[in-house]
Protein backbone atom coordinates (compact mmCIF):
# COMPACT_ATOMS: atom_id res chain seq x y z
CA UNK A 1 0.00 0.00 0.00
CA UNK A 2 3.01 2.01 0.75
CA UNK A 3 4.86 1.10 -2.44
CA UNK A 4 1.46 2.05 -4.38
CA UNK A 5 0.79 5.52 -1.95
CA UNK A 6 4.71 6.69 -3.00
CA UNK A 7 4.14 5.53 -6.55
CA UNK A 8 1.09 7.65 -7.35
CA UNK A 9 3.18 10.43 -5.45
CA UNK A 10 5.75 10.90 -8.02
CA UNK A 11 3.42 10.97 -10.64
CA UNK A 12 1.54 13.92 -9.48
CA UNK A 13 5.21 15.47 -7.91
CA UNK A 14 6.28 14.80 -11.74
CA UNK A 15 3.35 15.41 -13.30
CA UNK A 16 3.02 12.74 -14.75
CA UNK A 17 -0.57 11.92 -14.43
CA UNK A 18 -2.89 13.78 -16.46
CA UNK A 19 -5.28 16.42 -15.42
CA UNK A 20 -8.72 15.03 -15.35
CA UNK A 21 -11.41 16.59 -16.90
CA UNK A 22 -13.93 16.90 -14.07
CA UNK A 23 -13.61 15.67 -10.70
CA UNK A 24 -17.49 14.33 -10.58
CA UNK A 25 -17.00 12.04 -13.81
CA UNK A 26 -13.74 11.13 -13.14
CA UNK A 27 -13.20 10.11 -9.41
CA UNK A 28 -16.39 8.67 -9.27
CA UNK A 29 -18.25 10.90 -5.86
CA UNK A 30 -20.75 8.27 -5.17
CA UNK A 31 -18.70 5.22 -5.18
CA UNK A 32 -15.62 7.59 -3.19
CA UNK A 33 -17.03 10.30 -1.60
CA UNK A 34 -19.71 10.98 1.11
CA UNK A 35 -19.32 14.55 0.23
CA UNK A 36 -22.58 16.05 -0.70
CA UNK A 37 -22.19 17.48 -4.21
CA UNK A 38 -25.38 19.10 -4.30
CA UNK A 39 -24.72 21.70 -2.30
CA UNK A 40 -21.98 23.56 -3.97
CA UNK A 41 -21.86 27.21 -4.75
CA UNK A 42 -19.18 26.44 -7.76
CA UNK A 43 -19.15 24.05 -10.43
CA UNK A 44 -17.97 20.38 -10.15
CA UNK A 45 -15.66 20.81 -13.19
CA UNK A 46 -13.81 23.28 -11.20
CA UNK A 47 -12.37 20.81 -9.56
CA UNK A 48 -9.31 18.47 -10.93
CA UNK A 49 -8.44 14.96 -9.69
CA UNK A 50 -4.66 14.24 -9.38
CA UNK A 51 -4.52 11.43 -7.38
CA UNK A 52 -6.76 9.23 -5.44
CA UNK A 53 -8.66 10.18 -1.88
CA UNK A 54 -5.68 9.78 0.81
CA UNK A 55 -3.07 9.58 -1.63
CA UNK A 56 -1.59 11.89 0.80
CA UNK A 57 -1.72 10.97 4.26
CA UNK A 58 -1.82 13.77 6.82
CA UNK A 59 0.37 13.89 10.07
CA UNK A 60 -2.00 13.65 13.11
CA UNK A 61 -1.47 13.89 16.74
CA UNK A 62 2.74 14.44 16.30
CA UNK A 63 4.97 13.68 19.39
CA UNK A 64 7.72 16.22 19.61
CA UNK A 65 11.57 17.23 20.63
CA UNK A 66 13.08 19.63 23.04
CA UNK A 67 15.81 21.54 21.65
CA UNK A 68 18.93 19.05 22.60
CA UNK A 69 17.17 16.25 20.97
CA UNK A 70 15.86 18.21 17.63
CA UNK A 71 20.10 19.72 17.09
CA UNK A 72 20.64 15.98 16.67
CA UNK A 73 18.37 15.17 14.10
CA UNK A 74 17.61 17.83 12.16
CA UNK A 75 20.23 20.47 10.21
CA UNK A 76 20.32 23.74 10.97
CA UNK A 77 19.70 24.87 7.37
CA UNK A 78 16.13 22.88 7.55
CA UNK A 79 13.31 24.95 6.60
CA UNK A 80 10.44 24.87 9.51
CA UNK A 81 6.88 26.46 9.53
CA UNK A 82 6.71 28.02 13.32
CA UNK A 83 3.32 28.84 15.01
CA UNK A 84 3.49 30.28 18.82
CA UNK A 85 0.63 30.89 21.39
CA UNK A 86 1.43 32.40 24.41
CA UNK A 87 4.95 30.59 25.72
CA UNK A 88 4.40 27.53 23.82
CA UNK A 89 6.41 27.14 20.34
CA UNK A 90 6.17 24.36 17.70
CA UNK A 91 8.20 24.21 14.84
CA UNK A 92 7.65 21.53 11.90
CA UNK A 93 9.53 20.57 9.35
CA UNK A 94 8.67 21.52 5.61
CA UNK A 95 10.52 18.95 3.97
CA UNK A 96 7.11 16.27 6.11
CA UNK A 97 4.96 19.06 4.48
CA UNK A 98 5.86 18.50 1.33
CA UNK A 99 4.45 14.98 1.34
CA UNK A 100 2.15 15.07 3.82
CA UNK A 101 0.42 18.59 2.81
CA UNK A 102 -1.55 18.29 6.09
CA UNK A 103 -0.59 17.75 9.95
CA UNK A 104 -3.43 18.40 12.47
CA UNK A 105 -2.28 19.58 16.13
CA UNK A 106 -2.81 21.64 18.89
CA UNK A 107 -1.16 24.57 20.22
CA UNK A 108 -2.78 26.50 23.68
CA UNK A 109 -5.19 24.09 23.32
CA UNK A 110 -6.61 25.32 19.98
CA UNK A 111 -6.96 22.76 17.48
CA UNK A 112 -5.04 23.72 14.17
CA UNK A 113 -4.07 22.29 10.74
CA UNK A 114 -0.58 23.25 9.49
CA UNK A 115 -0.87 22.90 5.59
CA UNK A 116 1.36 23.40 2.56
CA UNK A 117 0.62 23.17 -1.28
CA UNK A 118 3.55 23.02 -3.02
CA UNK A 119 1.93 24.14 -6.75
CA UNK A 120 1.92 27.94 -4.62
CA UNK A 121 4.17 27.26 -2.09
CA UNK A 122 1.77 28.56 0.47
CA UNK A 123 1.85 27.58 3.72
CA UNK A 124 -1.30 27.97 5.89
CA UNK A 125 -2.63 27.54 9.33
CA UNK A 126 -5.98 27.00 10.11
CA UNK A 127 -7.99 26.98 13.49
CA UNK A 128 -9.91 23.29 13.27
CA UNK A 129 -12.60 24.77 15.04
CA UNK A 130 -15.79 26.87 14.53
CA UNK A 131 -19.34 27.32 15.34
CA UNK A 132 -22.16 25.26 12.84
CA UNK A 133 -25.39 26.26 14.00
CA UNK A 134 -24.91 27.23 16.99
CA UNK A 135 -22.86 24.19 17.78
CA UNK A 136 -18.82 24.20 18.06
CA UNK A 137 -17.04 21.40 15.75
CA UNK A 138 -13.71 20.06 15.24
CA UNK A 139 -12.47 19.61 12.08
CA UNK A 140 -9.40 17.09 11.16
CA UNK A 141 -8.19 17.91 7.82
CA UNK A 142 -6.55 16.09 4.89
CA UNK A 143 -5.29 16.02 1.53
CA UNK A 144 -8.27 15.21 -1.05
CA UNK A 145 -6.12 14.65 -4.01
CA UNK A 146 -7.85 17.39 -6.19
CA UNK A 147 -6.60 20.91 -6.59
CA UNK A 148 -8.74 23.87 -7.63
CA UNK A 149 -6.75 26.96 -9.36
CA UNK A 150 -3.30 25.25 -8.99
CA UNK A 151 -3.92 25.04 -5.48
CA UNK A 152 -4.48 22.15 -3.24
CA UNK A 153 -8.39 20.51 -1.88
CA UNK A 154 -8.29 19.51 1.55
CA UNK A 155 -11.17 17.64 3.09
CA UNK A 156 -12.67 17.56 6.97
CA UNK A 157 -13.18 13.85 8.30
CA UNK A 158 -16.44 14.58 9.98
CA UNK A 159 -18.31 15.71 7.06
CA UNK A 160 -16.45 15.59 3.74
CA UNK A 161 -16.67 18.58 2.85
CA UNK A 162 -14.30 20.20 0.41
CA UNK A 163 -11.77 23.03 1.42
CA UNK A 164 -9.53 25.74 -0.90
CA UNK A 165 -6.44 25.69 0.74
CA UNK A 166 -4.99 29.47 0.18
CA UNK A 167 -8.15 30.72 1.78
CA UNK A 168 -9.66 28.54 3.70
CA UNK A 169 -13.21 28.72 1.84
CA UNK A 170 -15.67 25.57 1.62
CA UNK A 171 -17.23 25.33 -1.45
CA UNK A 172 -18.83 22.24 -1.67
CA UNK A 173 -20.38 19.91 0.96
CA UNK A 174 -22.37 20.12 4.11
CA UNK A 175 -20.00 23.34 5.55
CA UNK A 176 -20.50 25.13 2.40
CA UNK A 177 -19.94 28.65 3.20
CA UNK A 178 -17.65 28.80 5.94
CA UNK A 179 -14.55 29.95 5.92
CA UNK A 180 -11.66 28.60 8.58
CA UNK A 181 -10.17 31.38 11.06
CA UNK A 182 -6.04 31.71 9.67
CA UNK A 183 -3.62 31.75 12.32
CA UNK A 184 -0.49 33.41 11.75
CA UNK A 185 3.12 31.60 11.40
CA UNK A 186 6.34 31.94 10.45
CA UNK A 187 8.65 30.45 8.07
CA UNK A 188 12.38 30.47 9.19
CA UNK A 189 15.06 28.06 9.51
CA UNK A 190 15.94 25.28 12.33
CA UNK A 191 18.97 27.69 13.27
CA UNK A 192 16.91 30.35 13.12
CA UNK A 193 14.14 29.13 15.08
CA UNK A 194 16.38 28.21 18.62
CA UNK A 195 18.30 31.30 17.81
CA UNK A 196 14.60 33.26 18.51
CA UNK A 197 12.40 30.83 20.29
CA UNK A 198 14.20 29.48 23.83
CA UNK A 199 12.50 26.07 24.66
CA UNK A 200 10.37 25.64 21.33
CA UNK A 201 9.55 21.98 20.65
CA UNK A 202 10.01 20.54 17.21
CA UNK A 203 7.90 17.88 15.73
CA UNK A 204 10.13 14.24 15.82
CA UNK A 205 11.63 12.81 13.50
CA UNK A 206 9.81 9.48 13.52
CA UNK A 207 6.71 10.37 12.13
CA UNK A 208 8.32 10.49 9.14
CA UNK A 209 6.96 7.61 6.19
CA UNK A 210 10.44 5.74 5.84
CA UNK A 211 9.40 5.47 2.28
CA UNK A 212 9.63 9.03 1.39
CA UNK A 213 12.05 11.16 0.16
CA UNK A 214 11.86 13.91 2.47
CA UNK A 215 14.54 16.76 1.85
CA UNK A 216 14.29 16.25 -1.94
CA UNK A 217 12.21 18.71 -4.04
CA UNK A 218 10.11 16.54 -6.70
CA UNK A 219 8.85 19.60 -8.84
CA UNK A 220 12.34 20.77 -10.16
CA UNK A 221 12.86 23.86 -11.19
CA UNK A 222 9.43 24.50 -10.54
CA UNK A 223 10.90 28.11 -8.94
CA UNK A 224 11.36 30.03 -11.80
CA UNK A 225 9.62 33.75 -12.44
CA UNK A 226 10.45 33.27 -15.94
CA UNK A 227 7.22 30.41 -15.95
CA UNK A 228 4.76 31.68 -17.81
CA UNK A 229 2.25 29.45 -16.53
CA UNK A 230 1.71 27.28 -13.48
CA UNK A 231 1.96 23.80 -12.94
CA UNK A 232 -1.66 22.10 -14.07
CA UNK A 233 -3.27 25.91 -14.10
CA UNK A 234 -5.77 25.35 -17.29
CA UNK A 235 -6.22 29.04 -18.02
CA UNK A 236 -3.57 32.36 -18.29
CA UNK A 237 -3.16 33.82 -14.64
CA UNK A 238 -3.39 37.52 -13.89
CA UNK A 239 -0.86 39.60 -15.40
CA UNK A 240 -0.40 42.53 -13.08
CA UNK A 241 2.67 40.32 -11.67
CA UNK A 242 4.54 37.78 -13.19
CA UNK A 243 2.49 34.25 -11.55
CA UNK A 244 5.81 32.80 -10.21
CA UNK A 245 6.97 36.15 -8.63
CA UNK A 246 7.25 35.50 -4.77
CA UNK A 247 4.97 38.05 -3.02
CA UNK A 248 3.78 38.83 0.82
CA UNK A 249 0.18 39.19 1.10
CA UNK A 250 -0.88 40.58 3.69
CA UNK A 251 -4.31 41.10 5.14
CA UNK A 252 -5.73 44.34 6.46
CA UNK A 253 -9.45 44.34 7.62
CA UNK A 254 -10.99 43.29 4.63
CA UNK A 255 -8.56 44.33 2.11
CA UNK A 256 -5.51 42.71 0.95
CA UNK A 257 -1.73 44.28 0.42
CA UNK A 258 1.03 42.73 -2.12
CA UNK A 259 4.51 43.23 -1.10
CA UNK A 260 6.95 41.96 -3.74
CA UNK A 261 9.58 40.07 -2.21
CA UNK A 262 12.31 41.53 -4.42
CA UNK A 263 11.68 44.54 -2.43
CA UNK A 264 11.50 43.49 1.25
CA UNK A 265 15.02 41.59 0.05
CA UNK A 266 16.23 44.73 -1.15
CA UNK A 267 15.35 47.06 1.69
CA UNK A 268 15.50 44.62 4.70
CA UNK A 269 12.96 46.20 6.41
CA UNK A 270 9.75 48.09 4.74
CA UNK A 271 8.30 50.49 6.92
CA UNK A 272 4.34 50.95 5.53
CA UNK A 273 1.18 52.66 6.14
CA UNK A 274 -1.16 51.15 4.40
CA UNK A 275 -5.14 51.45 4.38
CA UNK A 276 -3.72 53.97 7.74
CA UNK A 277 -2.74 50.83 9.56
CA UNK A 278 1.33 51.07 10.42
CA UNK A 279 2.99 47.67 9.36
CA UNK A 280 6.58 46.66 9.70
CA UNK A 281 7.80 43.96 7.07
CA UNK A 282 10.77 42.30 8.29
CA UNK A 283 13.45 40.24 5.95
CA UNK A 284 15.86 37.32 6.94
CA UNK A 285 17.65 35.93 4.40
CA UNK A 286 18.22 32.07 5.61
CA UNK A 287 15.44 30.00 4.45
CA UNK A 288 16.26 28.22 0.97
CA UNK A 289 13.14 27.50 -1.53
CA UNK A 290 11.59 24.71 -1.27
CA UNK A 291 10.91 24.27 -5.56
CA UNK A 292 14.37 25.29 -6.95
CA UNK A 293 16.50 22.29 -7.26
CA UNK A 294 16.71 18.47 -6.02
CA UNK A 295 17.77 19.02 -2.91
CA UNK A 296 16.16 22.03 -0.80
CA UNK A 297 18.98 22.26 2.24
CA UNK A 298 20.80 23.44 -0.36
CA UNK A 299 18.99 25.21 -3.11
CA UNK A 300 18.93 29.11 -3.70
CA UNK A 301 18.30 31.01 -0.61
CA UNK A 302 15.16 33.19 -0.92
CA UNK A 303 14.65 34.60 2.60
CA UNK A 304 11.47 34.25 5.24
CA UNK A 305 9.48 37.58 6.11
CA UNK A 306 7.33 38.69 9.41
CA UNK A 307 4.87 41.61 9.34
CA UNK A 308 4.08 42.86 12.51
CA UNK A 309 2.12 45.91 13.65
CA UNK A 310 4.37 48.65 14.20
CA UNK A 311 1.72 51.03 16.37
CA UNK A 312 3.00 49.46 20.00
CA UNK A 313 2.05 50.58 23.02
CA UNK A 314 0.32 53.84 22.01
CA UNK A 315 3.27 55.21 19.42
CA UNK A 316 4.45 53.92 16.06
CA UNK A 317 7.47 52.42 15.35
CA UNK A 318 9.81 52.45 12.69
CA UNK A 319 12.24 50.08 12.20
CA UNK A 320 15.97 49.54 10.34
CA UNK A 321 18.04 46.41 9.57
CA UNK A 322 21.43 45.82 11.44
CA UNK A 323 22.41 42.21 10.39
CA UNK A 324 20.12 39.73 11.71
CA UNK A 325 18.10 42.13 14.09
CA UNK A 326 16.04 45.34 13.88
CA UNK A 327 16.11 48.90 15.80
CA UNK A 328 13.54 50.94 16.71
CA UNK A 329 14.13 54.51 15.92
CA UNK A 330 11.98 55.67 18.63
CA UNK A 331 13.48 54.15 21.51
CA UNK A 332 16.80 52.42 20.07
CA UNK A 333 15.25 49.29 20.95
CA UNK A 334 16.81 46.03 19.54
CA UNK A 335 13.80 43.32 18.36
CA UNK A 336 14.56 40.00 17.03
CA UNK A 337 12.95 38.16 13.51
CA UNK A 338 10.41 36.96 15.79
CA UNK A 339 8.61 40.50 17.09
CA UNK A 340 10.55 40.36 20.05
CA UNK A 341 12.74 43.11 22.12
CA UNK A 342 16.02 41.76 23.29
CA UNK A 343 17.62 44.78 24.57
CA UNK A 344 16.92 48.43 24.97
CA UNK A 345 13.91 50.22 26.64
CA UNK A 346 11.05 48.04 25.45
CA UNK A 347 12.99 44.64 26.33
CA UNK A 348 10.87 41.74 26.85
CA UNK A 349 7.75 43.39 24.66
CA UNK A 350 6.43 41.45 21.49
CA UNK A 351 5.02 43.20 18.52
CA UNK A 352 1.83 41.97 17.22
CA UNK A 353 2.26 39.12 14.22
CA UNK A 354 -0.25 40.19 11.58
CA UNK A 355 -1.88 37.62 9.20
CA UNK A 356 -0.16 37.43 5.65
CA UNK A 357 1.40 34.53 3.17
CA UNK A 358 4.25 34.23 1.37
CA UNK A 359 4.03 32.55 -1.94
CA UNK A 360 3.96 32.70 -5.55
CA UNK A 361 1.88 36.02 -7.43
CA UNK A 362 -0.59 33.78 -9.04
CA UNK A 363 -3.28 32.08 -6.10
CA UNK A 364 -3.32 35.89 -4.64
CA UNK A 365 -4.33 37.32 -7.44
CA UNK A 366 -7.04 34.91 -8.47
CA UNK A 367 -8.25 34.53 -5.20
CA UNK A 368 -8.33 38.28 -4.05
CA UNK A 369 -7.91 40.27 -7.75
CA UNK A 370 -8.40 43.62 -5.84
CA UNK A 371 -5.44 43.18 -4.09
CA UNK A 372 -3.51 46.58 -3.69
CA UNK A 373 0.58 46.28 -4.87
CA UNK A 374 3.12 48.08 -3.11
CA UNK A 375 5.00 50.37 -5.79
CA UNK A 376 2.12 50.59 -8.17
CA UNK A 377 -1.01 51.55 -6.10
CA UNK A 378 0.92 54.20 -3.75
């Protein structure tokens, strides 16, 4: 079953299998799906089948390290997806992300689902929870094997229902209509991560599928701005940006921001007011892309950004670069990649994370084509 699983993986990594034609004729929803098809506020066709139902498995319930045990199984150059509540830190591993998609945990005792498509490169968290007539559920999410717009299907377990990845949206099935609360994360490094989280846990080794090739990068050269078109995208993307240009998003109210990446990389540090909100966008330039070549510890090195709010404690903030860390030029303050003060007047204070992606152009602009771009709209 394994052998079969890893074998249907490479084709879609490859792309090797074709695109079917519509997911309803197909798959086969009756014979594989409880999903309710009749309530969908899209079309079935929409939808494209890549692989079977649980091709992917998801991670669920993972066991975790301290920080002694993680140095001694993971490199320091590994790229990790970090979400924090309170004092408790979890980092996990992108290289299980890229085969699993999903991993369903907890953190503060909120239910989330850490998820990754690699056709944008997004990586998004997800509460698990939210009220259904007047009732609270829990959702545990998984791969579906269908993407929608180049961008991955996930499904819940209690219902079937059917769930856009980038934004969280059901479409089709009994929760039709509801949308999943994001919760923000980082993407940084293992270094990184102990350098700016002291007793963060990471998630073990050993739930890894011995079978898989975790580390390698099966879309090759899938990173490349000079792609006109997306992997398995059946229509010509927006052209305000190039589709494979990496971009910030970032979400204001109900509005969303574009931040190319070329310029946070180039400035270090934007300092923004957009929509009259003050935002900080900070760069680090250790995380290596995940799409470039075979193997992703050491492909091209294309950075992680934060955006925080930079109106703290009744003032705004505005912030410049000095190697790995960032001063305040109100107060002289010294804050780490993480929002937090490490020495000066405000030490021990955390800026507040703000919800935004990074990713390719493309799944931002067909998901939210109103989006305003920094350097073009002001």
């Amino acid at each position: 079953m394994n052998f079969l699983k890893n074998i249907l993986l490479l084709f879609f990594t490859f792309g090797a299998v074709s695109i079917a034609s519509a997911q309803i004729n197909r798959v086969g929803v009756k014979s594989e799906w409880t999903t309710n098809v009749d309530n969908s506020s899209i079309s079935l066709y929409e939808y494209e089948n890549l692989v079977p139902k649980d091709a992917f498995q998801s991670i669920d319930h993972p066991r975790f390290y301290n920080e002694e045990n993680a140095k001694e199984e993971y490199k320091e150059e590994a790229n990790v997806v970090v979400v924090a509540a309170g004092r408790e830190f979890k980092a996990y591993p992108l290289d299980f992300l890229m085969f699993h998609q999903v991993i369903n945990d907890r953190i503060g005792g909120m239910p989330i689902a850490i998820t990754y498509c690699p056709l944008t490169d997004a990586v998004e968290v997800y509460e698990r929870r939210f009220q259904y007539k007047g009732v609270q559920r829990e959702l545990t999410l998984h791969p579906s094997g269908m993407i929608r717009k180049s961008n991955i299907i996930l499904y819940d377990q209690q219902s079937e229902s059917w769930w856009q990845q980038y934004n969280g949206k059901s479409y089709t099935g009994e929760f039709k209509g509801h949308e999943l609360v994001k919760y923000p994360v980082l993407r940084m490094t293992m270094g990184q991560y102990f350098d700016n989280y002291r007793y963060g846990l990471v998630m073990k080794f050993n739930e890894r599928d011995e079978l898989l090739p975790y580390g390698k990068n099966p879309y090759y050269n899938y990173d490349n701005v000079l792609v006109e078109k997306p992997l398995h995208l059946n229509y010509m993307p927006s052209e305000r940006l190039m589709p494979m240009e990496r971009i910030v998003a970032v979400k204001l109210l109900d509005e969303h921001v574009i931040y190319p990446l070329e310029d946070v990389q180039e400035r270090g540090v934007i300092n923004d007011k957009p929509l009259d909100m003050y935002i900080a966008v900070f760069y680090s330039g250790a995380s290596t892309s995940m799409l470039a070549g075979r193997d992703i510890h050491t492909n091209k090195k294309i950075g992680s950004v934060a955006v925080y709010s930079s109106f703290h404690e009744g003032q705004s903030l505005s912030f410049s670069k000095e190697g790995e860390v960032f001063r305040d030029d109100q107060t002289q303050s010294v804050w780490n990649f993480s929002g937090r003060c490490i020495e000066g007047k405000l030490k021990g204070q955390q800026l507040k994370m703000l919800k935004f992606s990074q990713n390719f152009s493309f799944p931002e602009l067909d998901f939210y084509p109103n989006s305003l771009i920094y350097n073009i709209n002001w």
